[in-house]
Protein backbone atom coordinates (compact mmCIF):
# COMPACT_ATOMS: atom_id res chain seq x y z
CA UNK A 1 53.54 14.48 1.62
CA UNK A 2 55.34 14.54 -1.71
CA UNK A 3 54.88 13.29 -5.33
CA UNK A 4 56.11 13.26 -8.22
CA UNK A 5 53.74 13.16 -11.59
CA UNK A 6 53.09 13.01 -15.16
CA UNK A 7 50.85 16.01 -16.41
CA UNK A 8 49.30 13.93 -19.30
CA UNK A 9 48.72 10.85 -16.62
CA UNK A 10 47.62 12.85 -13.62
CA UNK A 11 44.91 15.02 -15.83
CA UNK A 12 43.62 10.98 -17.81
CA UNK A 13 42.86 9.56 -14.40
CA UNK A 14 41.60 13.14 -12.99
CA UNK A 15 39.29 13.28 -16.19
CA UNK A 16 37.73 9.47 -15.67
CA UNK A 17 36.80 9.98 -12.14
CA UNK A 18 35.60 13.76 -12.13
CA UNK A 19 32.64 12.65 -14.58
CA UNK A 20 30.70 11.37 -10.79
CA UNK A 21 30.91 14.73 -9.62
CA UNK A 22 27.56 16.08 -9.62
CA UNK A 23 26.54 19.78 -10.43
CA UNK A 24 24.51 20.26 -7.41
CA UNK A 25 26.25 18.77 -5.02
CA UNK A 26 25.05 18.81 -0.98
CA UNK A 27 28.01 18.80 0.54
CA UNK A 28 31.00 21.20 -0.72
CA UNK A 29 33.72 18.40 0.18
CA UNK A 30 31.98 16.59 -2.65
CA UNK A 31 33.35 19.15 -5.51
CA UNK A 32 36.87 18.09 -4.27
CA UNK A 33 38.96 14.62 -5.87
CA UNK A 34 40.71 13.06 -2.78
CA UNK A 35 44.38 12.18 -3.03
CA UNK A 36 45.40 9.19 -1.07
CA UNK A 37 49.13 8.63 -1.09
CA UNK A 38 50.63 5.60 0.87
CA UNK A 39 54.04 4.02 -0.30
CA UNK A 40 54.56 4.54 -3.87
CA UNK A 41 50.51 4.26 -5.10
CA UNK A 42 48.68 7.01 -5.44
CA UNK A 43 44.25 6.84 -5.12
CA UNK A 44 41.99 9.27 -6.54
CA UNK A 45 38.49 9.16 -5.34
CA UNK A 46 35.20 11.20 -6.72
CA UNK A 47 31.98 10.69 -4.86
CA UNK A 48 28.44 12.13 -5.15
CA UNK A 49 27.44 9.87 -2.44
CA UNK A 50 25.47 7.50 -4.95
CA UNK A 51 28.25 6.52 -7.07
CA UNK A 52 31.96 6.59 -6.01
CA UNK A 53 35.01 6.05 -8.29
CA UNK A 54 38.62 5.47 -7.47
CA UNK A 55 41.73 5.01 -9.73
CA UNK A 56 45.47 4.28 -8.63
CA UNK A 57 48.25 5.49 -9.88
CA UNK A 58 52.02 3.87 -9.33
CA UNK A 59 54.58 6.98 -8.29
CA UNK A 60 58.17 6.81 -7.99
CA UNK A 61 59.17 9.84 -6.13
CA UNK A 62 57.50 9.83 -3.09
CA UNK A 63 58.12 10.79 0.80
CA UNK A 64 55.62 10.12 3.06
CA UNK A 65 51.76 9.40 3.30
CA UNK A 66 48.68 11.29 4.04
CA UNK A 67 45.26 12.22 2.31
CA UNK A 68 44.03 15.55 1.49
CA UNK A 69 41.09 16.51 -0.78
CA UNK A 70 41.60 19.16 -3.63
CA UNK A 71 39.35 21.29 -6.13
CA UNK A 72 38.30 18.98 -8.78
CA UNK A 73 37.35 21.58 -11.43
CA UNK A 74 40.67 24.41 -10.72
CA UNK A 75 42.63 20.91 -11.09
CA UNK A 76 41.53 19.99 -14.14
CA UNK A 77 41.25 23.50 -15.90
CA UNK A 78 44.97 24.48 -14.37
CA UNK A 79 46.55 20.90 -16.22
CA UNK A 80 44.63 20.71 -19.34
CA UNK A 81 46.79 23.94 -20.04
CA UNK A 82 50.08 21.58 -19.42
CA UNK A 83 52.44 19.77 -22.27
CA UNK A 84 53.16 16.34 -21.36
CA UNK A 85 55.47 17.34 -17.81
CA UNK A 86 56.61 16.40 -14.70
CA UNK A 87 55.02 18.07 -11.84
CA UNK A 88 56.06 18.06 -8.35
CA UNK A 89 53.22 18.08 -5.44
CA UNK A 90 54.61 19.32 -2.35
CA UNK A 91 51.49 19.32 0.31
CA UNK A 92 51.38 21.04 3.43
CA UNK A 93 49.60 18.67 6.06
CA UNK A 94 48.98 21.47 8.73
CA UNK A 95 47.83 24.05 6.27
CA UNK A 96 46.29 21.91 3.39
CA UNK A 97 48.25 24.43 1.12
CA UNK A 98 49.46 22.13 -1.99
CA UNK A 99 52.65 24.14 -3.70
CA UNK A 100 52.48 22.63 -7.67
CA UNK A 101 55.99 22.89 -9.51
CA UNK A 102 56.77 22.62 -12.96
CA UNK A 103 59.34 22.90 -15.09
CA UNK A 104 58.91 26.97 -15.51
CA UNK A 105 56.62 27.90 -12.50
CA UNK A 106 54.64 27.58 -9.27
CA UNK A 107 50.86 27.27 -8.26
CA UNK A 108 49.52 27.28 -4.85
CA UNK A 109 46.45 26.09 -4.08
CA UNK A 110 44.56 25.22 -0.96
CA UNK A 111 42.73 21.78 -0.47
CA UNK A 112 40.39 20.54 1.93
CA UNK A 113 40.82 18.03 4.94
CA UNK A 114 41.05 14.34 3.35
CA UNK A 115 39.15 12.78 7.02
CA UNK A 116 35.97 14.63 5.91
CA UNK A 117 35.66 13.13 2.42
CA UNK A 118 32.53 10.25 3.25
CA UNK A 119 33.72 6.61 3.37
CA UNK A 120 33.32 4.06 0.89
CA UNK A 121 30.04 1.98 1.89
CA UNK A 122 31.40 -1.86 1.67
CA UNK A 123 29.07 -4.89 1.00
CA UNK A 124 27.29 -6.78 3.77
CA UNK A 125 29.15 -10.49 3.95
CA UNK A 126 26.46 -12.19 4.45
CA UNK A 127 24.18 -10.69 1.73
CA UNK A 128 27.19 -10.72 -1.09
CA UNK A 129 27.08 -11.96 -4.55
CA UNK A 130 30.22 -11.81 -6.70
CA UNK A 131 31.21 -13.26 -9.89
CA UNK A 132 33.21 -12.67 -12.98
CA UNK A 133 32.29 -10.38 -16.10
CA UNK A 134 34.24 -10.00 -19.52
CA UNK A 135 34.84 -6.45 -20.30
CA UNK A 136 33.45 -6.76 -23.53
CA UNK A 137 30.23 -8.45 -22.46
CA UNK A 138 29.31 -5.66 -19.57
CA UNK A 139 29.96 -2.95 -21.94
CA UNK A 140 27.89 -4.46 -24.77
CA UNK A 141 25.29 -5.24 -22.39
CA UNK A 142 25.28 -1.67 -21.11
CA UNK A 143 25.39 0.06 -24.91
CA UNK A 144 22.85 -2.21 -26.26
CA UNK A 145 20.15 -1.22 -23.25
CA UNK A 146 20.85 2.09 -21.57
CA UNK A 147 19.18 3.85 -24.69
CA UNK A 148 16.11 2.74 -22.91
CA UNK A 149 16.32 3.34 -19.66
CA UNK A 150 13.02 5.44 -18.11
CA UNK A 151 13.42 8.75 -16.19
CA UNK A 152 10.16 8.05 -13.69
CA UNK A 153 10.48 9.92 -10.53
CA UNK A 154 6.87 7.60 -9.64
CA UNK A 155 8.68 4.13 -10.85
CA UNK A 156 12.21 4.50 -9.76
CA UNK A 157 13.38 0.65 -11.09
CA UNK A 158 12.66 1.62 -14.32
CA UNK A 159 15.59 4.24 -14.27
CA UNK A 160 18.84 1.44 -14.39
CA UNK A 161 19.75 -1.75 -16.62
CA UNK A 162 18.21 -4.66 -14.55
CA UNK A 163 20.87 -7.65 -14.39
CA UNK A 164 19.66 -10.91 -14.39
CA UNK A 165 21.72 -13.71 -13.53
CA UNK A 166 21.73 -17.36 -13.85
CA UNK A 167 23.88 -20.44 -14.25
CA UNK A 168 23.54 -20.82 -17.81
CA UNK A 169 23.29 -16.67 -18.80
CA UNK A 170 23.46 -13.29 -18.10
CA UNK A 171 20.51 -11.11 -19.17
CA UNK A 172 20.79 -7.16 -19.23
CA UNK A 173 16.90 -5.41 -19.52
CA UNK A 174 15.77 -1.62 -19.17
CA UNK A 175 12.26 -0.41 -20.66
CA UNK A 176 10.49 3.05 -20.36
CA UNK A 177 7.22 1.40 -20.52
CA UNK A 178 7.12 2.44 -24.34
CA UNK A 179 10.23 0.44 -25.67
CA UNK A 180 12.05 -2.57 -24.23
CA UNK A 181 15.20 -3.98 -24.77
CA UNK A 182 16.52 -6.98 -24.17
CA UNK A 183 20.31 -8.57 -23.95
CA UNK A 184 21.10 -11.71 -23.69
CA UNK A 185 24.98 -13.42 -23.54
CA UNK A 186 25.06 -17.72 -22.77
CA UNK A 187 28.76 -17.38 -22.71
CA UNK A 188 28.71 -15.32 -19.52
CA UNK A 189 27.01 -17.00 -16.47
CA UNK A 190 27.21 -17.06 -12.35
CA UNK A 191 27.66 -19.49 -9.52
CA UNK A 192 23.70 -18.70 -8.94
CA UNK A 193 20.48 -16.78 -9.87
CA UNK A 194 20.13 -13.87 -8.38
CA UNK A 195 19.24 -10.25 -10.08
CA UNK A 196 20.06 -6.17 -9.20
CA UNK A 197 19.54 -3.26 -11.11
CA UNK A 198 22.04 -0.72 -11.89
CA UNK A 199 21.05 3.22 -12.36
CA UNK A 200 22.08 5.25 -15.22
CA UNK A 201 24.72 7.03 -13.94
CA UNK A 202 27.06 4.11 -12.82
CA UNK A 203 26.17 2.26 -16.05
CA UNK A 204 27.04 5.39 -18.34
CA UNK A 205 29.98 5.93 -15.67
CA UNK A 206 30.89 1.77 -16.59
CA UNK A 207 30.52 2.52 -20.19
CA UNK A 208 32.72 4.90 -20.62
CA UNK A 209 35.68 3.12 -18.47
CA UNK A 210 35.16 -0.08 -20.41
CA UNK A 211 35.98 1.01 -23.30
CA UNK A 212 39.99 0.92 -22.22
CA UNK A 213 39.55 -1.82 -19.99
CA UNK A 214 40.49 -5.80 -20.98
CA UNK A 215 39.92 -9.17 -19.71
CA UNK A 216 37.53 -9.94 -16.66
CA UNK A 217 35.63 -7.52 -14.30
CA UNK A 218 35.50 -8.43 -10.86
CA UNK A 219 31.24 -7.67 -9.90
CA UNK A 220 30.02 -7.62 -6.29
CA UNK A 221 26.96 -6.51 -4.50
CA UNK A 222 24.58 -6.99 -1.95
CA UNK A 223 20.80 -5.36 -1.77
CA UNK A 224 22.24 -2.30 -1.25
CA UNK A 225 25.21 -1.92 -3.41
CA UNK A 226 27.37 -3.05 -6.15
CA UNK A 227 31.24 -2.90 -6.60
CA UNK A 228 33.02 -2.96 -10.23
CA UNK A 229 36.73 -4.19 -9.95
CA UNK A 230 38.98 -3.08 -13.05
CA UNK A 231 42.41 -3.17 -13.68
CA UNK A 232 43.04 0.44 -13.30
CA UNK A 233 39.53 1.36 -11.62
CA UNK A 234 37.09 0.36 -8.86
CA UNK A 235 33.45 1.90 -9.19
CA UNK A 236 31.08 1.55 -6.08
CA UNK A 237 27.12 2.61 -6.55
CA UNK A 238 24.21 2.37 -4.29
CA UNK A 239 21.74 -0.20 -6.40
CA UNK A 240 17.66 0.79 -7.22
CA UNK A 241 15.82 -0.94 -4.43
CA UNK A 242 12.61 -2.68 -5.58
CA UNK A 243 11.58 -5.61 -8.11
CA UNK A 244 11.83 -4.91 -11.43
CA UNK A 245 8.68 -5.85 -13.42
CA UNK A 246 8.26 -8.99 -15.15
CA UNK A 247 9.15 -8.08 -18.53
CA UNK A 248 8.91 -11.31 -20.09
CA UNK A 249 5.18 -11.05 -19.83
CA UNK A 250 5.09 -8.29 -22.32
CA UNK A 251 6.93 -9.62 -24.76
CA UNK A 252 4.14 -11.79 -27.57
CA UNK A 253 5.36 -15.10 -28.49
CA UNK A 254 3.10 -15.39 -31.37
CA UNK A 255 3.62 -13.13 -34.30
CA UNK A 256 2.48 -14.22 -37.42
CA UNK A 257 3.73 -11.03 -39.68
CA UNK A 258 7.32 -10.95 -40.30
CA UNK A 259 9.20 -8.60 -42.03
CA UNK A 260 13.26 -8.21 -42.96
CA UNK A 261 13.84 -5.03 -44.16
CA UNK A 262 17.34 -3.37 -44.78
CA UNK A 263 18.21 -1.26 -41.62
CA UNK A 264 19.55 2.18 -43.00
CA UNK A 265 17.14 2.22 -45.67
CA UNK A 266 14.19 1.88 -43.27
CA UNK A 267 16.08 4.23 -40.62
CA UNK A 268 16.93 6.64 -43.48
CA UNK A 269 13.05 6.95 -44.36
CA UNK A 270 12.05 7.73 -41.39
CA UNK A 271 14.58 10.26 -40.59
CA UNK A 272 12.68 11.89 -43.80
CA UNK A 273 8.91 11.17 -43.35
CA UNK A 274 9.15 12.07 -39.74
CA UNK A 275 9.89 15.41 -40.51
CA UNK A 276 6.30 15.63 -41.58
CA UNK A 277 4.66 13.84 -38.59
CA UNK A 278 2.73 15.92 -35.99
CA UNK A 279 5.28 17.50 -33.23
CA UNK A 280 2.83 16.33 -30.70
CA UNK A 281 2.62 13.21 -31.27
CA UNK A 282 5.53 12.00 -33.54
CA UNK A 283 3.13 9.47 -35.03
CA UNK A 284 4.32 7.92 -37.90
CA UNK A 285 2.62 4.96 -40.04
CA UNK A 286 4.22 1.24 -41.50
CA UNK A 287 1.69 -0.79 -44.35
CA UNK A 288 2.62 -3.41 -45.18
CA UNK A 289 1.48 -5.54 -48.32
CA UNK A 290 3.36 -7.86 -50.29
CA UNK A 291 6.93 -6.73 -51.22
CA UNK A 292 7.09 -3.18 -50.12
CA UNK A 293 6.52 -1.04 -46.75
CA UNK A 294 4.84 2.68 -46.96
CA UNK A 295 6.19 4.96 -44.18
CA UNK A 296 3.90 7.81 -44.06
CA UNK A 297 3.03 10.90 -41.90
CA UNK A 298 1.27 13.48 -41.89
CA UNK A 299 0.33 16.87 -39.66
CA UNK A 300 -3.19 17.83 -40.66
CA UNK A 301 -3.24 21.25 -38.19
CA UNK A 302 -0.20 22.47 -40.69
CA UNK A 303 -1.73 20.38 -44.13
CA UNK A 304 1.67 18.55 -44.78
CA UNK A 305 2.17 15.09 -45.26
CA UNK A 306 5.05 12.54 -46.90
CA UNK A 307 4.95 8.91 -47.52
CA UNK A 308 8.29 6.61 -49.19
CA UNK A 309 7.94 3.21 -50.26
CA UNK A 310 10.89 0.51 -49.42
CA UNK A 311 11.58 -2.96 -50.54
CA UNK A 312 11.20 -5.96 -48.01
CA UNK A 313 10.35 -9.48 -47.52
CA UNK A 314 6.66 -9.40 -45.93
CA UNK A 315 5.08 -13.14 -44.86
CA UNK A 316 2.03 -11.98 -43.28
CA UNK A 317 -1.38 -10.35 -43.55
CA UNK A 318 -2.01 -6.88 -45.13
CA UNK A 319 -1.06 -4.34 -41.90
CA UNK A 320 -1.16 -0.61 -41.02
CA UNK A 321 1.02 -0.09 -37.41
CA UNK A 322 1.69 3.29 -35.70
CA UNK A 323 4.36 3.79 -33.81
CA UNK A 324 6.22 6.83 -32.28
CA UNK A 325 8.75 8.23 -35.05
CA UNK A 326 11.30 8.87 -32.41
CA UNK A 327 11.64 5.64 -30.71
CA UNK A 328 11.38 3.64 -33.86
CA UNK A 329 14.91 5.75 -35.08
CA UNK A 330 16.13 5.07 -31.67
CA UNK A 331 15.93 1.56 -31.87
CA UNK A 332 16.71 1.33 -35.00
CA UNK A 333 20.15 3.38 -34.31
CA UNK A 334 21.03 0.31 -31.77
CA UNK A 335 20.65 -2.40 -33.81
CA UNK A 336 23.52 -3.32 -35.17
CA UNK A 337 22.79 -5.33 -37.99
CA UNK A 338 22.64 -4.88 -42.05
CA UNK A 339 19.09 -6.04 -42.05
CA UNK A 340 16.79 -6.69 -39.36
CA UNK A 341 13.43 -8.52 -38.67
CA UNK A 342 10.69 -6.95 -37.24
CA UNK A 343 7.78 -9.33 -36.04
CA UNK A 344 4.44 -8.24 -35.57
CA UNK A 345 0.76 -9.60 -34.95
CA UNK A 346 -1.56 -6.66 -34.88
CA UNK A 347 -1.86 -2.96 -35.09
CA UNK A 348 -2.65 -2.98 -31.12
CA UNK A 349 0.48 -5.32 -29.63
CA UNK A 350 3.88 -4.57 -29.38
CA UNK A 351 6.29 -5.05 -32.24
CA UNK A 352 9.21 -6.97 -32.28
CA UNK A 353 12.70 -6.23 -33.44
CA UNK A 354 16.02 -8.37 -34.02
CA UNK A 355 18.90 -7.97 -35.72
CA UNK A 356 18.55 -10.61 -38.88
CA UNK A 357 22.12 -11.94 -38.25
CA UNK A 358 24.47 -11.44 -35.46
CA UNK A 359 28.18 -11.72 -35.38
CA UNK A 360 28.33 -13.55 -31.88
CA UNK A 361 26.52 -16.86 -31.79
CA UNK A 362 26.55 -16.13 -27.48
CA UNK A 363 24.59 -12.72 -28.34
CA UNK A 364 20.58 -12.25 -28.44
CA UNK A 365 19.18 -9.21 -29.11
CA UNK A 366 15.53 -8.23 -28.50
CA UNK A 367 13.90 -4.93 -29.50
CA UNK A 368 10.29 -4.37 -28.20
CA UNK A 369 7.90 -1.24 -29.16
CA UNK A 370 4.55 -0.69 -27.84
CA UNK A 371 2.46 0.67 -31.05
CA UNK A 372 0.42 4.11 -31.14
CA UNK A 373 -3.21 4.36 -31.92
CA UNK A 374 -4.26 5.15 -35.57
CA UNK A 375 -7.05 7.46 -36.09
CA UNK A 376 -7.97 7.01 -39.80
């Protein structure tokens, strides 16, 4: 088996899929990329047995087919060391030697038998769901929630993006119990309701990829697993099994206090006051009243405190809210609008977020925060 390869192209499509490899893998096969050549395309393949990604590549100078599996990480150390170059792959089927030429030397390495590398689970017929995604709308779904995303060994769905579908929309959700998020797009929709959720490391995997890719997606999945067709790129994961909560429950529909503040200046503030909030707790406080919000904080054990004032438009009741510095920032650094609108009804229940104006009309965002207990 013989090839014939572009340095620069080889090392691009080596990079995208190496990022599944996992640090501690089980089985040692796992640390290896499989090459697939038949014909004139060439298939990469990564795996860590939860998430596997494949890329082809079109060759010209090719002579015969076969599989073998090679060294991910002495692959891509040896070409990132490579100007843009032809190399020639010459591999040895009986000895799984691969002899590497360029244009001023040789490297031999030694790869592993392709048969062992674990097959690529497919989805059940009778259990499959597939439809059509925009590029554009899975990766803004996927940046606008996986921010929130839990890490709960004890509630395992809370760890992916939960995707609910429906005729009319597509809604993308993830919540750590302490913040919620919330994506909504009417101009993408299925054939009929149905819902999965998708763990972190295929959606960061997705996020990543999507940022070259154009035009529709290609989604499948059954209970098990989910498939993600790209032009260049097809990403299989095994899905979180269990419901997700019922996270419209938590969301309060009737908030009185409103308030549209301007987004940096609020986010800058806190950057500052937080500085000065207790390490422990992070606990940082909003009054309201009239024109103007106070952001204060304060670490008694250490006698330091801050407070800044900042202009807004307040309709509502005089209000003192607590909420974790941290995750206030964080959601704060995902909104991405000049002002936004934070809706609230009392220093107990969750406060609201949006964005004040979007530039998509098919877009709504949601930001939810549970508040923190203030000890006055």
């Amino acid at each position: 088996m013989k090839f014939v390869v572009s340095s620069i192209e080889l090392l691009s499509h080596l990079q995208a899929v190496s990022r599944v490899i996992s640090s501690k893998n089980t089985l040692p096969i796992l640390d290896n990329i499989l090459f697939s050549l038949e014909k004139n395309k060439l298939e990469l393949t990564a795996s860590d047995l939860e998430s596997t990604l494949v890329t082809s590549m079109s060759m010209e100078n090719t002579t015969d087919s076969g599989v073998i599996a090679l060294p991910a990480k002495l692959l891509l150390d040896t070409l990132k060391e490579f100007p843009d170059q032809p190399l020639s792959f010459d591999v040895n089927p009986d000895t799984l030697s691969v002899v590497i030429s360029s244009e001023n030397g040789q490297f031999t390495i030694v790869g592993q038998n392709g048969g062992d590398f674990p097959q690529i689970p497919s989805i059940r017929e009778e259990e499959k769901t597939s439809f059509q995604l925009n590029a554009d709308v899975l990766q803004q779904g996927i940046l606008n929630t996986i921010f929130a995303t839990a890490d709960d060994e004890l509630r395992p769905v809370m760890n992916g993006i939960f995707f609910e579908l429906t005729t009319n929309d597509i809604t993308f959700v993830a919540s750590d119990a302490h913040k919620l998020v919330r994506y909504k797009r009417s101009d993408a929709k299925a054939d009929a309701d149905s819902s999965f959720i998708l763990p972190k490391k295929p959606a960061n995997l997705l996020k990543n990829l999507l940022v070259k890719e154009e035009g529709n997606i290609g989604v499948e999945f059954d209970s098990k697993n989910a498939y993600f067709v790209m032009p260049n790129y097809r990403l299989v994961c095994r899905l979180v099994e269990g419901n997700y909560p019922s996270y419209n429950s938590v969301i309060p529909t009737d908030n009185p206090n409103k308030l549209i503040i301007d987004r940096l200046k609020l986010y800058n503030a806190l950057k500052r006051v937080s500085v000065f909030s207790n390490q422990a707790s992070n606990l940082i406080k909003l009054q309201l009243t009239g024109n103007q919000v106070t952001v204060s904080a304060q670490d008694i054990d250490f006698s330091i405190s801050a407070y800044e004032r900042i202009p807004g438009q307040y309709d509502g009741d005089d209000l003192e809210i607590g909420f974790k510095s941290i995750f206030l920032i964080e959601i704060l650094q995902n909104l991405q609008s000049a002002d936004v609108v934070m809706e609230l009804s009392d220093p107990s229940r969750a406060g609201i977020l949006l964005p004040f104006s979007t530039e998509n009309e098919s877009e709504e965002v949601l930001m939810l925060l549970m508040p923190m207990m203030i000890n006055n």
